[in-house]
N, C-alpha and C. Protein backbone atom coordinates (compact mmCIF):
# COMPACT_ATOMS: atom_id res chain seq x y z
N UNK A 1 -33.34 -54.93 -15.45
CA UNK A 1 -34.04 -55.81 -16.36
C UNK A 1 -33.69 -57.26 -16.04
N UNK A 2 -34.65 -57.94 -16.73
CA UNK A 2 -34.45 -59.52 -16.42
C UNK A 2 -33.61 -60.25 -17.27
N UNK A 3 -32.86 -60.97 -16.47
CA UNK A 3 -32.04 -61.45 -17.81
C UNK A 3 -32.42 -63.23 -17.75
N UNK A 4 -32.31 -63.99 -18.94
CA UNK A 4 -32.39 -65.35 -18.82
C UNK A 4 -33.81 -65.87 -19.37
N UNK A 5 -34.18 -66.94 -18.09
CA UNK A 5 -35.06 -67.48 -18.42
C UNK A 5 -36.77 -66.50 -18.01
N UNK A 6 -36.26 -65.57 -17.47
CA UNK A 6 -37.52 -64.43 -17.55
C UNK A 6 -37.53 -63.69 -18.31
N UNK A 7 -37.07 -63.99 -19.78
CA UNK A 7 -37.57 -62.98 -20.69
C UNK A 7 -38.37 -62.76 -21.11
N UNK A 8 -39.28 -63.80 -21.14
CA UNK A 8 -40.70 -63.82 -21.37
C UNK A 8 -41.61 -62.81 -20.87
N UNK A 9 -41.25 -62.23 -19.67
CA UNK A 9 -41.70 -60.92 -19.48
C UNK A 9 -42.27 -60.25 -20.04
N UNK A 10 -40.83 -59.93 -21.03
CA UNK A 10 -40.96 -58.59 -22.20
C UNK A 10 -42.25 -58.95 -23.03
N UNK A 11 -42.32 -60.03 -23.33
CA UNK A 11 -43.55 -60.37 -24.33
C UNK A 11 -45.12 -60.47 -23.90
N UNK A 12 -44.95 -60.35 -22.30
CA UNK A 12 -46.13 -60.72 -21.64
C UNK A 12 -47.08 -59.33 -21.78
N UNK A 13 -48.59 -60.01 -22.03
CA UNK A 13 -50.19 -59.53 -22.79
C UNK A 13 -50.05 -58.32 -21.65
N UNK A 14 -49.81 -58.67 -20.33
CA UNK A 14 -49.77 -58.14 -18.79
C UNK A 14 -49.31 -56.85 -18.94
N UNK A 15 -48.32 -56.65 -19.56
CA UNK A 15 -47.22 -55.22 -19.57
C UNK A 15 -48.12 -54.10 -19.65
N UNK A 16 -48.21 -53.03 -19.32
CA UNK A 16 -48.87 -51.90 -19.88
C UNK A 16 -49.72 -51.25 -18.31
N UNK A 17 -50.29 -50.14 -18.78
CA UNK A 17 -51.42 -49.78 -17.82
C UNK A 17 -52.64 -50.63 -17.39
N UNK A 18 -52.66 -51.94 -18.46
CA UNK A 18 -53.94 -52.58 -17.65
C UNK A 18 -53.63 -53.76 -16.89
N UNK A 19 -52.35 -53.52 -15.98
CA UNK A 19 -51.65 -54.63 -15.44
C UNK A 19 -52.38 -54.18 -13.62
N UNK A 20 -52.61 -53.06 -13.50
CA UNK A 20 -53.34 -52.86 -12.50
C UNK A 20 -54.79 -54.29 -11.94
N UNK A 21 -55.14 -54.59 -13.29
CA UNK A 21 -56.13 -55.47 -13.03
C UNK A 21 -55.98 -57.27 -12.28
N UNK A 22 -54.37 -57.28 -12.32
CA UNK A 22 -54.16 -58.50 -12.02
C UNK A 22 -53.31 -58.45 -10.82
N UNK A 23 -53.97 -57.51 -9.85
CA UNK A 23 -53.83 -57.63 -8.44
C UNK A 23 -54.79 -56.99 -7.64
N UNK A 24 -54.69 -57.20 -6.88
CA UNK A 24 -56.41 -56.48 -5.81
C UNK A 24 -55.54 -54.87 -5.82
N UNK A 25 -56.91 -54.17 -5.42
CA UNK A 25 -56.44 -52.84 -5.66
C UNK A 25 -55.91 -52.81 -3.74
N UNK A 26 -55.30 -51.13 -2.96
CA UNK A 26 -54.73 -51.17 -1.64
C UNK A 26 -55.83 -51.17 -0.88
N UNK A 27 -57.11 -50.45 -1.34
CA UNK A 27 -58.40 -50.66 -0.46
C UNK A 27 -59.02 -52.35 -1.04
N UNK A 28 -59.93 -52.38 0.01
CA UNK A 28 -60.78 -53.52 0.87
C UNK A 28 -61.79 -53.75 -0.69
N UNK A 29 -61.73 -54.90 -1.86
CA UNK A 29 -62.61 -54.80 -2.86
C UNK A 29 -63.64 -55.95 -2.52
N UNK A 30 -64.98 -55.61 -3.03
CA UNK A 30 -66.27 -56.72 -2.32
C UNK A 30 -65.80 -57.70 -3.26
N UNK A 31 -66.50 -58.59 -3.27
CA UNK A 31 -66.76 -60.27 -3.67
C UNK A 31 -66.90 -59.87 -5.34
N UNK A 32 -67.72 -59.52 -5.83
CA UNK A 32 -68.47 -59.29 -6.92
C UNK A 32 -67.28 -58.65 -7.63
N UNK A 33 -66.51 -57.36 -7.10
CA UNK A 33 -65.45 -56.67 -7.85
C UNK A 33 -64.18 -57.47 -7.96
N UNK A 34 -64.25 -58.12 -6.78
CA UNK A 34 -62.67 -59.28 -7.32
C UNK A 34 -63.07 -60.02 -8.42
N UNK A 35 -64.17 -60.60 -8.25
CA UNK A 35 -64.50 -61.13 -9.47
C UNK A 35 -64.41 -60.91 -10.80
N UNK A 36 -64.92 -60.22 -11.10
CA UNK A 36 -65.21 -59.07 -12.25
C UNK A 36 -63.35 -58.63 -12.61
N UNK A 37 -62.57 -58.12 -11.03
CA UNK A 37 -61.34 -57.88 -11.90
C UNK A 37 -60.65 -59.41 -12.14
N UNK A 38 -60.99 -60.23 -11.71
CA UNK A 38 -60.29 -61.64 -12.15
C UNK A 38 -60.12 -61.71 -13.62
N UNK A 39 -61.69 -61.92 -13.80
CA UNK A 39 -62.04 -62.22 -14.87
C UNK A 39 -61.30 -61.34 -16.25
N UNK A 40 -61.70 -59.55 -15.96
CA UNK A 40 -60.57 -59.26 -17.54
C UNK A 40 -59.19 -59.53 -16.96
N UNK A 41 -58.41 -60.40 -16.38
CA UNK A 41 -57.22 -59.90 -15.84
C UNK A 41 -56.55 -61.87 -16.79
N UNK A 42 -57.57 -62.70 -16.53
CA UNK A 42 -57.72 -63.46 -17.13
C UNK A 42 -57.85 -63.76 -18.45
N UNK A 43 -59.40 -62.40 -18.76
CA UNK A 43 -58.92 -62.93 -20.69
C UNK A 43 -58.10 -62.30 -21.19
N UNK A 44 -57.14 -61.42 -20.34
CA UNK A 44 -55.95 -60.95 -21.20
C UNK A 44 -55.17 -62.10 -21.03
N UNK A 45 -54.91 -62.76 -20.02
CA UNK A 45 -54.00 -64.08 -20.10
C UNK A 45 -54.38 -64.86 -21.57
N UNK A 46 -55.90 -64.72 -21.56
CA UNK A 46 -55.96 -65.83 -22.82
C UNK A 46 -55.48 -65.87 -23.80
N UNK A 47 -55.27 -64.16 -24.17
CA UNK A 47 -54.52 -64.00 -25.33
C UNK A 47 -52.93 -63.66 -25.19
N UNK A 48 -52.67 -64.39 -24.37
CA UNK A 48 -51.04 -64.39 -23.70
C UNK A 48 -50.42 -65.68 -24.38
N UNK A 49 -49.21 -64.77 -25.47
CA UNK A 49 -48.10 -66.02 -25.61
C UNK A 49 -47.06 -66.36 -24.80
N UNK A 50 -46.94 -65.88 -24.04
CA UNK A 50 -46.44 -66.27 -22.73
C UNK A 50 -47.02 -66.87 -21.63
N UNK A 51 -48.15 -67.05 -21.69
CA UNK A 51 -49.32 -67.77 -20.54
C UNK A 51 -48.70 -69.19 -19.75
N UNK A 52 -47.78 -69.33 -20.35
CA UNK A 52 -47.65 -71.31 -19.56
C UNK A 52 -45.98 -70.52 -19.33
N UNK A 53 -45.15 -69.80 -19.42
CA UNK A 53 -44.01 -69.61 -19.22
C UNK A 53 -44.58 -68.83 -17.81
N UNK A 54 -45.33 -67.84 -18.08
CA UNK A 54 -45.63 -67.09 -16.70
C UNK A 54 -46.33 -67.67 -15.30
N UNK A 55 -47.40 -69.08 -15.91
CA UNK A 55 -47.52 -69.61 -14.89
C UNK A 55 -46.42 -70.70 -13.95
N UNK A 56 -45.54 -71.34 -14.92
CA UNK A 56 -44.49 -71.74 -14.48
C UNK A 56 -43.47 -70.74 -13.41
N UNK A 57 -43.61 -69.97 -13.85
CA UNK A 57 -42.85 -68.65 -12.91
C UNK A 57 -43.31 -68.52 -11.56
N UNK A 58 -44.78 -68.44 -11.95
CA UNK A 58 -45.50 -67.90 -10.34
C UNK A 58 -45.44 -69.55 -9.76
N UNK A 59 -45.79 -70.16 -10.09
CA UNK A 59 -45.67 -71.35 -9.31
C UNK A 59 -44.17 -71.50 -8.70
N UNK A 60 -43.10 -71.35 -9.89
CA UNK A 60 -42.08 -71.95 -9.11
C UNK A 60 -41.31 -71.07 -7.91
N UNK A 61 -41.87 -69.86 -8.03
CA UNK A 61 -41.72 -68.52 -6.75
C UNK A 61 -42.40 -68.87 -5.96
N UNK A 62 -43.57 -69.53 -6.26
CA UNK A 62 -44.57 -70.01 -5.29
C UNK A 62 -45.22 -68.01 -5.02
N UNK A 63 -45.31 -67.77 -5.70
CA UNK A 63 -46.38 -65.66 -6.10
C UNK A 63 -47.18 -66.20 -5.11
N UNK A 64 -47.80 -65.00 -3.94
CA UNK A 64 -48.97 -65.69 -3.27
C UNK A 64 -49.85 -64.63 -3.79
N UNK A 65 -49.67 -63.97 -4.77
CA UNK A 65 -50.52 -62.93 -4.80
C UNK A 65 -51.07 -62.53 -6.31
N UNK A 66 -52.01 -62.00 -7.16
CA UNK A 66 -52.58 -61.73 -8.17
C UNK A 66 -52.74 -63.16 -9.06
N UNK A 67 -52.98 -62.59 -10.62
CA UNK A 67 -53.47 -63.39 -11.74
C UNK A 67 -51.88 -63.73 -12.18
N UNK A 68 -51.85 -64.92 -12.25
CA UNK A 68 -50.44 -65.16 -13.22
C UNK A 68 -50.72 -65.98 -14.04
N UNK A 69 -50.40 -66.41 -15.37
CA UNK A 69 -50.78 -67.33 -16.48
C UNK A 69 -52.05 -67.72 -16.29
N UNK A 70 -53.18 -67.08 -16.12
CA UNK A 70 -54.54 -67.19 -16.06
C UNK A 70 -55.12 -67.72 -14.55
N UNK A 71 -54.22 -68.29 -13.83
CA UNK A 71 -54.78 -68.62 -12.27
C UNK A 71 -54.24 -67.38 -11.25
N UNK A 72 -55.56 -67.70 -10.44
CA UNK A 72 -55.38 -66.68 -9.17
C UNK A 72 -54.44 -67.30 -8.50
N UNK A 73 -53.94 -66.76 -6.92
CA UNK A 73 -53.14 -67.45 -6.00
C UNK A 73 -54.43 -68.48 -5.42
N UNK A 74 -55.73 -69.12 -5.32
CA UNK A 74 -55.79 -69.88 -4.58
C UNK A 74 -55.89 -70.80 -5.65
N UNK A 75 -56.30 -71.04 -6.85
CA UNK A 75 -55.94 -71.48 -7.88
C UNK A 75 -54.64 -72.54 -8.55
N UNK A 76 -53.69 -71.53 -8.08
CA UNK A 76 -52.26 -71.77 -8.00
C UNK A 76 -51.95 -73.00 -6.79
N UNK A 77 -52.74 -72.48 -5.81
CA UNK A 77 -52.20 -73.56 -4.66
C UNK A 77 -52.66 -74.62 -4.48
N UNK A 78 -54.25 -74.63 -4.88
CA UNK A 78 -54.36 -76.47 -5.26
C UNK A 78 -54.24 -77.00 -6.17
N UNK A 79 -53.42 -76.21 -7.22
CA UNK A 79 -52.21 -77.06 -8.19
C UNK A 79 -51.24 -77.55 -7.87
N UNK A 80 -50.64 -76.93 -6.99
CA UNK A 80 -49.37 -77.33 -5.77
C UNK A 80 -50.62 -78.38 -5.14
N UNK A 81 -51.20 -78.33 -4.33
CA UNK A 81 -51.44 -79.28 -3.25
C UNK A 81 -51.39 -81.00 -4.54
N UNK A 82 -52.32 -80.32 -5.33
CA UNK A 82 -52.13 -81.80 -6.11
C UNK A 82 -51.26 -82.30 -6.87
N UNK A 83 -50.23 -81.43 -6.66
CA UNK A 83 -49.07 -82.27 -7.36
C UNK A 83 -48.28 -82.96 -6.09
N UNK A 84 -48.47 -82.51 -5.45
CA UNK A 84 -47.81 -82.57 -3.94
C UNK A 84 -48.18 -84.41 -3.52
N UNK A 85 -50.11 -84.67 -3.29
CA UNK A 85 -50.18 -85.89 -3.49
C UNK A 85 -50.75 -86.86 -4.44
C-alpha cells in the first residue's frame, strides 16, 4: 500500500472494475473506440475528489500512459511543454 502523499488513491472515483477504461485495452483499439473510452474514463474523473491530487501525480511521474485527473498522456504533455516555455 501507499503510504504518504499518495493516499489519495484510496479515495480515487478510478478504483474498482471500471478502471479498465482509463487505459487502452492489449489489442490495437480504432480512433472512434479510444475515443469513446476517453471520454467515460473522463466523466468519472469529473466526479473525482481527488481529480487535481491525481493529476499532480501523473504529471509529476511524468505517467506516459492512460486518463489521469481527467487528461490523457498527450494532454498531459502540452501541459508540460507549456509550462516548460
Amino acid at each position: 500500500m501507499r503510504q504518504g502523499s499518495d493516499m489519495w488513491q484510496l479515495k480515487a472515483a478510478c478504483r474498482g472494475p471500471q478502471a479498465a477504461v482509463f487505459f487502452p485495452p492489449s489489442h490495437a483499439e480504432r480512433k472512434e473506440e479510444k475515443a469513446s473510452r476517453e471520454l467515460r474514463a473522463k466523466g468519472i474523473c469529473d466526479q473525482c475528489h481527488v481529480r487535481g491530487e491525481c493529476l499532480d501525480y501523473a504529471i509529476r511521474i511524468r505517467e506516459p500512459h492512460g486518463i489521469w485527473g481527467g487528461m490523457n498522456e498527450v494532454e498531459r504533455k502540452l501541459m508540460l511543454d507549456r509550462r516548460a516555455s
